[in-house]
C-alpha atoms as a PDB file:
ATOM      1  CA  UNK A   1      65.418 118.876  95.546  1.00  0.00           C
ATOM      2  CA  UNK A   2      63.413 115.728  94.504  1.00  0.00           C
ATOM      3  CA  UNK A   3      60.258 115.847  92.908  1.00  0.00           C
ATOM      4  CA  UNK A   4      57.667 113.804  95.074  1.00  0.00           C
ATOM      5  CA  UNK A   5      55.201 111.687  93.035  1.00  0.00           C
ATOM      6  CA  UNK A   6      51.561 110.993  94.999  1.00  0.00           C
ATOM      7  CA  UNK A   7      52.601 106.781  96.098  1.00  0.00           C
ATOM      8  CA  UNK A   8      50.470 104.548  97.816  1.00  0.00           C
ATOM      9  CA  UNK A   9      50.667 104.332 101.840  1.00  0.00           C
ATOM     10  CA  UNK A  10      50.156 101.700 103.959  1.00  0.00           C
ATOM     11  CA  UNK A  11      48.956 102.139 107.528  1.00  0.00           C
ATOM     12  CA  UNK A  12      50.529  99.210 109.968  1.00  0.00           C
ATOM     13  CA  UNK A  13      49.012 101.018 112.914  1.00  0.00           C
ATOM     14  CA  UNK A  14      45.395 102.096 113.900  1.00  0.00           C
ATOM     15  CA  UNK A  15      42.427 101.749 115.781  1.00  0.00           C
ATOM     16  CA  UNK A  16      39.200 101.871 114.057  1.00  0.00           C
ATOM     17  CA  UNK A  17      35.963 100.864 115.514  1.00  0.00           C
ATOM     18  CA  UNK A  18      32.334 101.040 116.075  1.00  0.00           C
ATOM     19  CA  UNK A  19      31.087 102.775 119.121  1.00  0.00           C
ATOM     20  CA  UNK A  20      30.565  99.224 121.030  1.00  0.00           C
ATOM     21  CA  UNK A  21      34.515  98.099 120.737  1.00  0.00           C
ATOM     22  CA  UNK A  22      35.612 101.861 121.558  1.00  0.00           C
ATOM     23  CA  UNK A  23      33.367 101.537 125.148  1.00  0.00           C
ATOM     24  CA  UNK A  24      34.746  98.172 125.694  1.00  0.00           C
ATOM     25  CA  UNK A  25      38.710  99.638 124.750  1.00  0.00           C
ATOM     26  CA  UNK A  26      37.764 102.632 127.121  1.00  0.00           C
ATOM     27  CA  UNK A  27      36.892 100.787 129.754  1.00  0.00           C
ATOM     28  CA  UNK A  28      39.308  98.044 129.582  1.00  0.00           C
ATOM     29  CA  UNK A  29      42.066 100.627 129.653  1.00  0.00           C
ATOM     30  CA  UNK A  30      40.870 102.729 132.245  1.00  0.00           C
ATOM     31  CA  UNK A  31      40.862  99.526 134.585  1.00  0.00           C
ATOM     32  CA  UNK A  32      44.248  98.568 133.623  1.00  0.00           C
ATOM     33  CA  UNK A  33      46.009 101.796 132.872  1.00  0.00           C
ATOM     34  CA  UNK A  34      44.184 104.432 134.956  1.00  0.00           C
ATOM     35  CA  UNK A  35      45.579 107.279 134.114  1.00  0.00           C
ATOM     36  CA  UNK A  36      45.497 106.367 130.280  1.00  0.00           C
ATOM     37  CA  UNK A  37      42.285 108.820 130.082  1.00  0.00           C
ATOM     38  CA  UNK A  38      43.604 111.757 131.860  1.00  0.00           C
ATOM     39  CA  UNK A  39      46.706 111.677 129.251  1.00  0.00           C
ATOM     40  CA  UNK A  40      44.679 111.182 125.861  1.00  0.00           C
ATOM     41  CA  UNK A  41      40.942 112.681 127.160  1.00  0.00           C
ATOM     42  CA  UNK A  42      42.058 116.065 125.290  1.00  0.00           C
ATOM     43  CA  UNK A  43      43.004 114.596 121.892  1.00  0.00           C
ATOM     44  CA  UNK A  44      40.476 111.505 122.059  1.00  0.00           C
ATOM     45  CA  UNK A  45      37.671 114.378 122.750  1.00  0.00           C
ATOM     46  CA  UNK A  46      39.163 116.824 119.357  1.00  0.00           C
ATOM     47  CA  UNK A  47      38.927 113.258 117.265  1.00  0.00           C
ATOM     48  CA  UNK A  48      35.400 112.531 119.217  1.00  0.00           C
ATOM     49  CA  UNK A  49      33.899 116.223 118.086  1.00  0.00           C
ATOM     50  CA  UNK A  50      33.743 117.054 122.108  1.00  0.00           C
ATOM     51  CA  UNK A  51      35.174 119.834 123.972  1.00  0.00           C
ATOM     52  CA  UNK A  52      37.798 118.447 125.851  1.00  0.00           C
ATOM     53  CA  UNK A  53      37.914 120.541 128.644  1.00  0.00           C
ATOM     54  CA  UNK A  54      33.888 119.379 129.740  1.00  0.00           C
ATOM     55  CA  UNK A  55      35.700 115.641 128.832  1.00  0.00           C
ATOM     56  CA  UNK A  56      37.610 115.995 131.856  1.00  0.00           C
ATOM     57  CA  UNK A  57      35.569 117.372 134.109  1.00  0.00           C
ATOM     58  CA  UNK A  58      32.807 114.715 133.112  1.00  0.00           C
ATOM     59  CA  UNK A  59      35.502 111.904 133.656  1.00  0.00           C
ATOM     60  CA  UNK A  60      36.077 113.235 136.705  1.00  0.00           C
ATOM     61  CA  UNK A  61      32.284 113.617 137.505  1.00  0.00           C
ATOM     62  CA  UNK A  62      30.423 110.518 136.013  1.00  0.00           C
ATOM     63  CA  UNK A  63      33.327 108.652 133.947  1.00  0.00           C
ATOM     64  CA  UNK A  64      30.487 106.261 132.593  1.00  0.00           C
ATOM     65  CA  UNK A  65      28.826 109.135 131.023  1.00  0.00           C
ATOM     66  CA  UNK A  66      32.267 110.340 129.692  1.00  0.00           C
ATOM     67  CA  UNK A  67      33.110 106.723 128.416  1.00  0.00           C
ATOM     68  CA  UNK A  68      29.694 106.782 126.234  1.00  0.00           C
ATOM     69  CA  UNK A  69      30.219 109.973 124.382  1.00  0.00           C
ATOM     70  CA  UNK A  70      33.616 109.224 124.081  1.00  0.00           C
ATOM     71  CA  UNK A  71      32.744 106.004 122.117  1.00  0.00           C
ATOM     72  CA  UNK A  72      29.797 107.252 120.371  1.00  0.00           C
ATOM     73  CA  UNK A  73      31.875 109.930 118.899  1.00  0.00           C
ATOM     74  CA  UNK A  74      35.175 107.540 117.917  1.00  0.00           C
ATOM     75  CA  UNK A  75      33.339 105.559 116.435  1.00  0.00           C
ATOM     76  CA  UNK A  76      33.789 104.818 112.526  1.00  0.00           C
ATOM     77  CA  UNK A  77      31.483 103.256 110.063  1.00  0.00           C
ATOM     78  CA  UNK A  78      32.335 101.596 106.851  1.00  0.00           C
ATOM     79  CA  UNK A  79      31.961 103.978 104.053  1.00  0.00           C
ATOM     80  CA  UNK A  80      33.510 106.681 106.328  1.00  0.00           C
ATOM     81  CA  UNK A  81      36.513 104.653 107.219  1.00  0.00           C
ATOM     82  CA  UNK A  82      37.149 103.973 103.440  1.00  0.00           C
ATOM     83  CA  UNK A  83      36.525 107.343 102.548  1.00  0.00           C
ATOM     84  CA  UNK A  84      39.257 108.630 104.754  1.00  0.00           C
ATOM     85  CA  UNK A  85      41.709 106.471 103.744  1.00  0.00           C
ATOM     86  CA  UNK A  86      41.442 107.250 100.027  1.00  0.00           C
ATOM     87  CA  UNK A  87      41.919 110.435 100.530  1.00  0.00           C
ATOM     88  CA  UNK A  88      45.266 109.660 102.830  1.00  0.00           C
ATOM     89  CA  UNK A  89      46.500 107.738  99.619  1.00  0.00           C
ATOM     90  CA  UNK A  90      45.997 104.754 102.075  1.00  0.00           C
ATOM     91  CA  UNK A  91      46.074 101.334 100.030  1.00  0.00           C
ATOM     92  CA  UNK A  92      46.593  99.139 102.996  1.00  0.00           C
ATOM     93  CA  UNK A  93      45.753  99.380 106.472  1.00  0.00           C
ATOM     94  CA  UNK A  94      46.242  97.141 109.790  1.00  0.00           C
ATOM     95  CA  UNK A  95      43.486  97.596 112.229  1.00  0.00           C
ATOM     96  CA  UNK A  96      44.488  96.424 115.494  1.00  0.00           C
ATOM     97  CA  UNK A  97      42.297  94.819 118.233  1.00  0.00           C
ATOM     98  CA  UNK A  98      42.021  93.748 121.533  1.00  0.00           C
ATOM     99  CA  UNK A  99      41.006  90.765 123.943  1.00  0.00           C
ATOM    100  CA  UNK A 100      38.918  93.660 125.938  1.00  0.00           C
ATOM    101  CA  UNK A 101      35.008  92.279 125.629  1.00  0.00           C
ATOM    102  CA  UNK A 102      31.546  93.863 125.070  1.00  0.00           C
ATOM    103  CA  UNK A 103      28.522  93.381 127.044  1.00  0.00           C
ATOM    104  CA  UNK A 104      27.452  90.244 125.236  1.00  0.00           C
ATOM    105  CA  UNK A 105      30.775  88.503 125.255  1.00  0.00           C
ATOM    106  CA  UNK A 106      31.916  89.322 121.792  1.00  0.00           C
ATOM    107  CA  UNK A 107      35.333  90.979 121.550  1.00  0.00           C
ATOM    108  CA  UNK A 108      37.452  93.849 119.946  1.00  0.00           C
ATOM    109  CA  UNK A 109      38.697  91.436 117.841  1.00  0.00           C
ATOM    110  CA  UNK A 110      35.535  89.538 116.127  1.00  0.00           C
ATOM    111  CA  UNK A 111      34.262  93.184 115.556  1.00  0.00           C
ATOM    112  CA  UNK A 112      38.064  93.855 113.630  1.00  0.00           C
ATOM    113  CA  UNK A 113      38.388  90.909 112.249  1.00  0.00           C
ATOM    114  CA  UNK A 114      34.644  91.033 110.983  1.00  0.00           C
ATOM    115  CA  UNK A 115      35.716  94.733 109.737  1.00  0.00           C
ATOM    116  CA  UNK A 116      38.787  93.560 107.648  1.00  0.00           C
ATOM    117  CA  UNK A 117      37.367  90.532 106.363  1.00  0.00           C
ATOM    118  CA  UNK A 118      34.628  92.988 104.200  1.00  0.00           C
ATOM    119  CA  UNK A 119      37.205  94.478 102.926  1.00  0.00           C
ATOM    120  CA  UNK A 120      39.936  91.984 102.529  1.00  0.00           C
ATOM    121  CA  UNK A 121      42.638  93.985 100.054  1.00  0.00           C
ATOM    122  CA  UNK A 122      42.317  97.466 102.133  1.00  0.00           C
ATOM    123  CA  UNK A 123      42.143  96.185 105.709  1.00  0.00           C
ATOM    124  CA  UNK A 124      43.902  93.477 107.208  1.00  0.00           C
ATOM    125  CA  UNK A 125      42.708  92.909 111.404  1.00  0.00           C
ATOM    126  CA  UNK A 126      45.686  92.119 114.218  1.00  0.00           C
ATOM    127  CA  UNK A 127      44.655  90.212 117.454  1.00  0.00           C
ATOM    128  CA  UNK A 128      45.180  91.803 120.806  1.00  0.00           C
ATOM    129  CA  UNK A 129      46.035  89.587 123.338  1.00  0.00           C
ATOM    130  CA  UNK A 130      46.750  89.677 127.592  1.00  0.00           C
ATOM    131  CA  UNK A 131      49.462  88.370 128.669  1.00  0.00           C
ATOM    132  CA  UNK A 132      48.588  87.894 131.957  1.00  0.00           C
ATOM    133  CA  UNK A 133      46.677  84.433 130.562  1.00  0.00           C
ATOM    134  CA  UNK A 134      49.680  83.210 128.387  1.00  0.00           C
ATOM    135  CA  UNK A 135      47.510  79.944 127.635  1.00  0.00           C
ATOM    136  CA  UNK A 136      44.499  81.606 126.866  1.00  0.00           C
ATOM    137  CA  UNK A 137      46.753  84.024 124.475  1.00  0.00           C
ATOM    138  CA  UNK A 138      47.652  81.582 122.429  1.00  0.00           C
ATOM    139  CA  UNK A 139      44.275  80.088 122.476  1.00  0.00           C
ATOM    140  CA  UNK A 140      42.885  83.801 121.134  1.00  0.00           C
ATOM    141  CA  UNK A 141      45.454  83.824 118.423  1.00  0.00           C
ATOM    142  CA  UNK A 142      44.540  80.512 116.940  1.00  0.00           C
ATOM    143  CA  UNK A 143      40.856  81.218 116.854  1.00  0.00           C
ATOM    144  CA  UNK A 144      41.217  84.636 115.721  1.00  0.00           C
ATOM    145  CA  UNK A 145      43.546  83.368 113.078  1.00  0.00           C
ATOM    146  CA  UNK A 146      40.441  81.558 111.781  1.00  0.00           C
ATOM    147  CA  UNK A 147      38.730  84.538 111.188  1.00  0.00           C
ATOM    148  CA  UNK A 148      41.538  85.893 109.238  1.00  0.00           C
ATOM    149  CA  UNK A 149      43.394  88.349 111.653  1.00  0.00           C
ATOM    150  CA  UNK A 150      47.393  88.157 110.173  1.00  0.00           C
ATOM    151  CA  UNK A 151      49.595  88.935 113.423  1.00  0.00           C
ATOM    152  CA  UNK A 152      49.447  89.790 116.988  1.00  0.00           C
ATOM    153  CA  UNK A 153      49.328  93.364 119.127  1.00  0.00           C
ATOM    154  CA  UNK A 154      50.716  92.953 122.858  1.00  0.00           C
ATOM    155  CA  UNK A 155      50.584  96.144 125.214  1.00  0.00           C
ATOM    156  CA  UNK A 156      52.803  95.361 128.195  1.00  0.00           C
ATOM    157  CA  UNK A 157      52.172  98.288 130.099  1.00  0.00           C
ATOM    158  CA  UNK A 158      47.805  97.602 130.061  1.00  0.00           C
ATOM    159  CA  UNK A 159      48.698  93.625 131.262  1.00  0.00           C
ATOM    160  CA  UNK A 160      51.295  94.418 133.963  1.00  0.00           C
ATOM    161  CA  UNK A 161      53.874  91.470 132.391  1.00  0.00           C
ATOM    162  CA  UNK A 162      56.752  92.669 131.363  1.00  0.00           C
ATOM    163  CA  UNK A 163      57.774  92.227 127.623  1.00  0.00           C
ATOM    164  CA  UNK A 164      60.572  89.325 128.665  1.00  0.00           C
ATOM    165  CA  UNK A 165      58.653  87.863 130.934  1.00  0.00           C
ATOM    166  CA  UNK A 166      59.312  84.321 131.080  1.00  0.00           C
ATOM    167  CA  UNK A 167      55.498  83.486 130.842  1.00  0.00           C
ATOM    168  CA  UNK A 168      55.623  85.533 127.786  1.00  0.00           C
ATOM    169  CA  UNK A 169      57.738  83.054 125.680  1.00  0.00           C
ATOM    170  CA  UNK A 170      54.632  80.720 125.284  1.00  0.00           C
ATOM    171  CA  UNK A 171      52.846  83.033 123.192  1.00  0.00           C
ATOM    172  CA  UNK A 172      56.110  84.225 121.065  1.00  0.00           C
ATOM    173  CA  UNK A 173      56.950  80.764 120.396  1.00  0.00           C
ATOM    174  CA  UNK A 174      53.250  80.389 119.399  1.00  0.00           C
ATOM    175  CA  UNK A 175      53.238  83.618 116.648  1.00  0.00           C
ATOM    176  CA  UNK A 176      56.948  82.372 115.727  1.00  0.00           C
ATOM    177  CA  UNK A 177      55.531  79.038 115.241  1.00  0.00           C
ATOM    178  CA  UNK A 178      52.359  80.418 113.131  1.00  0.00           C
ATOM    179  CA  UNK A 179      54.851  82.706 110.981  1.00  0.00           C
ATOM    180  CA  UNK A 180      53.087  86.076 112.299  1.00  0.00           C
ATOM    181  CA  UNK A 181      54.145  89.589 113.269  1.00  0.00           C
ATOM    182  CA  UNK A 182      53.843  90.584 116.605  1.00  0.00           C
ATOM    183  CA  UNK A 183      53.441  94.474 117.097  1.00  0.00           C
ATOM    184  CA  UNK A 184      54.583  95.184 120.991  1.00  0.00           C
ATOM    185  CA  UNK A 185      54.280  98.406 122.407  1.00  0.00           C
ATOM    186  CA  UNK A 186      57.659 100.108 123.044  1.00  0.00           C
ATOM    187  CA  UNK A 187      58.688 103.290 125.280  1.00  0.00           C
ATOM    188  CA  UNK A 188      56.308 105.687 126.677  1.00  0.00           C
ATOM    189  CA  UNK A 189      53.127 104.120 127.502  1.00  0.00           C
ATOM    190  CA  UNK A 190      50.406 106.515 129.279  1.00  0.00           C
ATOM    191  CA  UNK A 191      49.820 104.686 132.945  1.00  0.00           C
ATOM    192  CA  UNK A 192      52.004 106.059 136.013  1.00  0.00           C
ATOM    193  CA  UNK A 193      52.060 103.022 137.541  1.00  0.00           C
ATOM    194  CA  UNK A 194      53.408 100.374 134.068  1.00  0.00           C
ATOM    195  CA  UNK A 195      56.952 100.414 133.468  1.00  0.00           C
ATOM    196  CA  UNK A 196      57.599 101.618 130.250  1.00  0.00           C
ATOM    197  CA  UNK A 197      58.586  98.894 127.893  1.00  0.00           C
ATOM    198  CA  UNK A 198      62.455  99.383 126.580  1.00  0.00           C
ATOM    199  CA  UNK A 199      64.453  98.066 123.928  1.00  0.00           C
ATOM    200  CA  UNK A 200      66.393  95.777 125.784  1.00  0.00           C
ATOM    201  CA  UNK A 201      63.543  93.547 126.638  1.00  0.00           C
ATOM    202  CA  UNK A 202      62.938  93.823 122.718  1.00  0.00           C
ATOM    203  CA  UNK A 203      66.035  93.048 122.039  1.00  0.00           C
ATOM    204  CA  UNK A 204      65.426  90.194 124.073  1.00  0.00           C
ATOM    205  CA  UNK A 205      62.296  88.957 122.650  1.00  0.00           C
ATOM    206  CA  UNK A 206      63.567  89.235 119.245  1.00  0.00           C
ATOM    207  CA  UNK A 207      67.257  87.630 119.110  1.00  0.00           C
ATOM    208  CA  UNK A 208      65.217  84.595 120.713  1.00  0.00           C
ATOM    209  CA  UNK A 209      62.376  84.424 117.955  1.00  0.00           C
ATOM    210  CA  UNK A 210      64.905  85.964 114.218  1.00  0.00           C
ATOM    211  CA  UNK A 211      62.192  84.526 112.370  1.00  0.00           C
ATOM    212  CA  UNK A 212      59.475  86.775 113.758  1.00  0.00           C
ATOM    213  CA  UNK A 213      59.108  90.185 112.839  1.00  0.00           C
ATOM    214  CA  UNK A 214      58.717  92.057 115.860  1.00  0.00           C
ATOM    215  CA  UNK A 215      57.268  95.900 115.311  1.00  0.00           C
ATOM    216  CA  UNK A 216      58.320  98.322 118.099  1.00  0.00           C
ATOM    217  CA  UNK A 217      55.449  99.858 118.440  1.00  0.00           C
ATOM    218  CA  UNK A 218      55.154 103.684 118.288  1.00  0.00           C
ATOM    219  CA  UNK A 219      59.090 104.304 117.871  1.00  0.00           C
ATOM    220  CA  UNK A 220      59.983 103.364 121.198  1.00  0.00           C
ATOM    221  CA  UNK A 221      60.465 107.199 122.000  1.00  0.00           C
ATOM    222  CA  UNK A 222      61.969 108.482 123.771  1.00  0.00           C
ATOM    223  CA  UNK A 223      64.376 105.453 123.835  1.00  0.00           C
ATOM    224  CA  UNK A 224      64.887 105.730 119.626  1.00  0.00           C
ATOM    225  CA  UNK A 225      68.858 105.953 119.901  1.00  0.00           C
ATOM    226  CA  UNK A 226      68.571 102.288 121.681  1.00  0.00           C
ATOM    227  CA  UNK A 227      65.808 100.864 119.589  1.00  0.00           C
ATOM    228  CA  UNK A 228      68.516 101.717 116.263  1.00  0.00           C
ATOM    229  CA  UNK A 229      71.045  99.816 118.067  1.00  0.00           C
ATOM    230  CA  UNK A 230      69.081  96.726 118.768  1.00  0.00           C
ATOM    231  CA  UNK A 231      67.625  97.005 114.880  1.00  0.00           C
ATOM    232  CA  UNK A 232      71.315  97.056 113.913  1.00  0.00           C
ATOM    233  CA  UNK A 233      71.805  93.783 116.085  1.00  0.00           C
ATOM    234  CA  UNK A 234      68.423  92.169 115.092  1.00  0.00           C
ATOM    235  CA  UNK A 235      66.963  92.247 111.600  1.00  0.00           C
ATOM    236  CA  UNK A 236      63.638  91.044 112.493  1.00  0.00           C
ATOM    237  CA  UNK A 237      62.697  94.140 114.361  1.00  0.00           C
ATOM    238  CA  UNK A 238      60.702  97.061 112.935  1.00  0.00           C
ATOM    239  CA  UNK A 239      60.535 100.591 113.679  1.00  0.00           C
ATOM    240  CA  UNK A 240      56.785 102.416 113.835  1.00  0.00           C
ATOM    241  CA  UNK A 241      56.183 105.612 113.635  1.00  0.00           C
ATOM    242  CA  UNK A 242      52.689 105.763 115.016  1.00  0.00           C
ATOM    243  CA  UNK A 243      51.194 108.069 117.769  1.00  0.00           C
ATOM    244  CA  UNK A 244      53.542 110.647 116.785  1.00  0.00           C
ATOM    245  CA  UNK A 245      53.491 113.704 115.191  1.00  0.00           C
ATOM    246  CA  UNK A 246      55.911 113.281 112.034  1.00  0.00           C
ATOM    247  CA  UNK A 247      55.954 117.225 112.126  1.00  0.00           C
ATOM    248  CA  UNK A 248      57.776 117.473 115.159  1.00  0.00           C
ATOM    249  CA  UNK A 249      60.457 114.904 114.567  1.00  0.00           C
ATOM    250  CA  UNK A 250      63.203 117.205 113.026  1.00  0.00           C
ATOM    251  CA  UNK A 251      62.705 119.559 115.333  1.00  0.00           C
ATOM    252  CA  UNK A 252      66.092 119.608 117.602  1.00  0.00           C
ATOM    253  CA  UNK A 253      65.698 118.419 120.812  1.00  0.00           C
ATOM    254  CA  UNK A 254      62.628 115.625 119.302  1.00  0.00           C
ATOM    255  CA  UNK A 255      64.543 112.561 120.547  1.00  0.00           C
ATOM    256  CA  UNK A 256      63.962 111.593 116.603  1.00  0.00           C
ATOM    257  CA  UNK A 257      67.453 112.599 115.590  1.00  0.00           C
ATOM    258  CA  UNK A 258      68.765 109.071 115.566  1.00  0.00           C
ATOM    259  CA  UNK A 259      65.646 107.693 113.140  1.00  0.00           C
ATOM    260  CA  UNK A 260      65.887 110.642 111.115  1.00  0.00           C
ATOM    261  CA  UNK A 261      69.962 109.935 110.663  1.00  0.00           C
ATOM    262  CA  UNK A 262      69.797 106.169 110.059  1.00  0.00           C
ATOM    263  CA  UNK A 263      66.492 106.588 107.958  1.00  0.00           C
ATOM    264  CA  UNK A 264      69.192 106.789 105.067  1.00  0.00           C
ATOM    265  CA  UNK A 265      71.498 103.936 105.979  1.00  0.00           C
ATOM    266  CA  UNK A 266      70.981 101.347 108.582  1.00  0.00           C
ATOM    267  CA  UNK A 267      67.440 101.647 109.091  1.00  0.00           C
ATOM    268  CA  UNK A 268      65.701 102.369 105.261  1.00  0.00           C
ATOM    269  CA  UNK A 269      64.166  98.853 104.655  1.00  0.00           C
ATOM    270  CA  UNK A 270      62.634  98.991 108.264  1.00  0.00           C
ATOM    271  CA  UNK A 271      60.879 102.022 108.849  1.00  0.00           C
ATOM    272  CA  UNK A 272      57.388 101.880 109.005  1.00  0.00           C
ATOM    273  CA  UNK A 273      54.331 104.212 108.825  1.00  0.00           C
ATOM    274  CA  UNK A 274      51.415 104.205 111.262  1.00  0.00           C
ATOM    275  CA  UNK A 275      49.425 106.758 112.267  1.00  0.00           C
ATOM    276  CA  UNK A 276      46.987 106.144 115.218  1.00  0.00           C
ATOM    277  CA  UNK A 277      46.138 109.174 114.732  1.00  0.00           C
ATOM    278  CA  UNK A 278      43.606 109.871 117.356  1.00  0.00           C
ATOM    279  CA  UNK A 279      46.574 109.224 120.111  1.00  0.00           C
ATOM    280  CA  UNK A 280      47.259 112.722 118.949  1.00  0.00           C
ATOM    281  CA  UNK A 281      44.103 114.327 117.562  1.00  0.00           C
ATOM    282  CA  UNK A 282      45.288 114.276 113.737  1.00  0.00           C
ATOM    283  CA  UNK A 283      43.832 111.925 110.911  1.00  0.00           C
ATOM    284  CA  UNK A 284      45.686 109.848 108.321  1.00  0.00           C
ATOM    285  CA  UNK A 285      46.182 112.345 105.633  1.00  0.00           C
ATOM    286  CA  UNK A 286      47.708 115.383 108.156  1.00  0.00           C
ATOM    287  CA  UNK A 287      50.614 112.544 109.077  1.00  0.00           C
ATOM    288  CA  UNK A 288      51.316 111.616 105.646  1.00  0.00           C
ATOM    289  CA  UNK A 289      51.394 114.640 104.867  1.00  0.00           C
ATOM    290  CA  UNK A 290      53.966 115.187 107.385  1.00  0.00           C
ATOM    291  CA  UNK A 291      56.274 112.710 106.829  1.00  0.00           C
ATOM    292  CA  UNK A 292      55.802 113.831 102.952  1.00  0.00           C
ATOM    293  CA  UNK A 293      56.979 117.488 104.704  1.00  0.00           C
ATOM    294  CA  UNK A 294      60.332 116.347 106.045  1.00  0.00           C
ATOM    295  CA  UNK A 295      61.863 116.758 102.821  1.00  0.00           C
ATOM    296  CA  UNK A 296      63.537 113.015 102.251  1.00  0.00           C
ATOM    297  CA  UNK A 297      64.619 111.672  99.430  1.00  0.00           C
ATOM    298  CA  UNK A 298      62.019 110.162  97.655  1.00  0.00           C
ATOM    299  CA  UNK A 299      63.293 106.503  97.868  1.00  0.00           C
ATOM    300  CA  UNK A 300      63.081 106.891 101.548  1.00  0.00           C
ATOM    301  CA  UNK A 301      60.267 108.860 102.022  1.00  0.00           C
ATOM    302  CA  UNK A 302      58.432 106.074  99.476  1.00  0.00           C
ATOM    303  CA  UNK A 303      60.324 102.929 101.996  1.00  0.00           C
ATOM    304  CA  UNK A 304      59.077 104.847 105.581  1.00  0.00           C
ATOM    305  CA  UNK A 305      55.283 105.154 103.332  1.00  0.00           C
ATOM    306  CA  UNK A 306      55.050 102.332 102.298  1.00  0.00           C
ATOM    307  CA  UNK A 307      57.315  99.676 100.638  1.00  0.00           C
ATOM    308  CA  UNK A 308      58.957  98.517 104.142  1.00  0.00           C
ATOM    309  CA  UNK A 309      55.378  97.808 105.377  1.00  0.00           C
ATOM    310  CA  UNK A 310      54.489  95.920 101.985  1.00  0.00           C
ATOM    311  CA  UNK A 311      57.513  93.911 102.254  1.00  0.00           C
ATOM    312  CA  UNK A 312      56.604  92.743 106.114  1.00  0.00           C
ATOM    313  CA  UNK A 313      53.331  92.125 104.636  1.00  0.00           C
ATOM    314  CA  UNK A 314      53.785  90.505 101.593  1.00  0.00           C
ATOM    315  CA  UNK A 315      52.318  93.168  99.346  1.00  0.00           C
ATOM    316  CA  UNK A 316      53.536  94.301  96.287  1.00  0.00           C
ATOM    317  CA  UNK A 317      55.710  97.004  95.757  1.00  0.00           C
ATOM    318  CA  UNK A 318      55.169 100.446  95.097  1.00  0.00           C
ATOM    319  CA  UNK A 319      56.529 101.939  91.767  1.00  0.00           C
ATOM    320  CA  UNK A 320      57.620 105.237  91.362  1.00  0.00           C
ATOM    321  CA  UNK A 321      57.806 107.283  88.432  1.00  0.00           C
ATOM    322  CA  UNK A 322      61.479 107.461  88.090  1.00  0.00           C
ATOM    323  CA  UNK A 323      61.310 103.239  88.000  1.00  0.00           C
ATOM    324  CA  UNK A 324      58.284 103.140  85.918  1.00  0.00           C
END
């Protein structure tokens, strides 16, 4: 059995934010994927310090009221944020925003990209865009590439436009054109009425655009066994593990089998780790810890962690003791 050495981790996946961005998320989500609240309300209120049965019953009752606490108790500051990821082991982290606006018409993404840029080597900000406004995507993406974000978050299921939309291909050829990543949200999404987005519109999207990495977003569970084959027909594409318990994947029956097999072949230079951890009411340091738990190899365990993200990146790599 290998002897695991403490590496660096980096994070391609979370939501961080001040109590302001997490009201204008809530509320944007709610509108366009209404049922997102009654699926996460128990976890978001465990993260939040609330009791998640009054959570529902106050959405229910006077969602407004709901929203607020909600937000107030997501919400991050600074020194608490950094904090938590040191003690994950966290050396990198992507923050991803949104297009989703507060009150005085500043959005998700100045507040990230304003976050990341005061602490440029730990954070790195992603821009959330709508598809429903192809035009005024790519318009977002330029300015918030001014401020420093570094690639591009789409959620299909929250706009209502399918992933290979034809609209779509404006903004793809746009974050092709600008050498970004695009993170798009794959399989299970959390709104009854969204299609869930599958690998074949992936696949789609990303044997159009090789040169852009495209990062299926959350593992594309339950549709893993087809995300492997379209990563073993398109090398651009990614694999993250975020919103997902890592402790549950080699349980039988997980759906996971397939990443768990080609983790070791196929699949080891495109694995990637991200938590959004409050999808599932766990933190950072309980998923790496996790993943750490599956008993890999360390060379894998050490890819899935962190060198796969830091190649996507352009970070450097880590070292472990037996390369030192």
């Amino acid at each position: 059995m290998s002897v695991h050495t403490e590496q660096p981790v980096i994070d391609i996946c979370d939501g961080v934010h001040d109590s302001g961005s997490w009201l204008a998320l809530l509320r944007g989500l709610s509108a366009d994927a209404p049922h997102f609240l009654e699926f996460l309300a128990g976890a978001m209120s465990v993260v939040a310090g609330l009791d998640p049965a009054r959570t529902r019953d106050q959405l229910a009752r006077d969602p407004a009221t709901a929203l607020a606490a909600l937000a107030d108790g997501l919400a991050v500051d600074d020194g608490a944020h950094v904090e938590r990821l040191r003690a994950a082991g966290v050396r990198h982290q992507v923050l991803h925003g949104s297009h989703y606006r507060l009150p005085g018409g500043e959005s998700v993404n100045d507040r990230v990209a304003a976050r990341a840029a005061r602490h440029p080597g730990l954070l790195s900000g992603w821009c959330g865009v709508d598809a429903r406004d192809p035009a005024a995507a790519v318009a977002e993406i330029d300015r918030c590439a001014a401020l420093g974000m570094r690639g591009v978050v789409m959620l299909p299921f929250a706009s209502g436009v399918p992933a290979d939309d034809p609209a779509s291909h404006l903004i793809y050829r746009h974050v092709a054109g600008l050498g970004l990543p695009l993170w798009l949200h794959c399989g299970l999404n959390l709104s009854r009425t969204s299609p869930m987005t599958t690998p074949a519109e992936l696949d789609l999207v990303a044997g159009r655009y090789p040169r852009m990495p495209v990062v299926a977003g959350h593992g594309g569970w339950p549709y893993v066994g087809e995300l492997v084959a379209v990563m073993m027909r398109q090398p651009n594409v990614y694999l993250d593990t975020s919103g997902h318990d890592p402790r549950a994947m080699a349980a039988p029956g997980s759906g996971w089998e397939p990443l768990l097999f080609h983790l070791r072949g196929a699949l080891r230079r495109r694995v990637v780790f991200g938590s959004a951890a409050w999808t599932h009411a766990s933190t950072q340091e309980r998923s790496v810890a996790a993943v750490r738990g599956l008993g890999l190899e360390e060379r894998h365990e050490r890819a899935w962690l962190h060198d796969n993200a830091a190649a996507l990146l352009g970070l450097p790599l880590a070292i472990s003791a037996s390369d030192a």
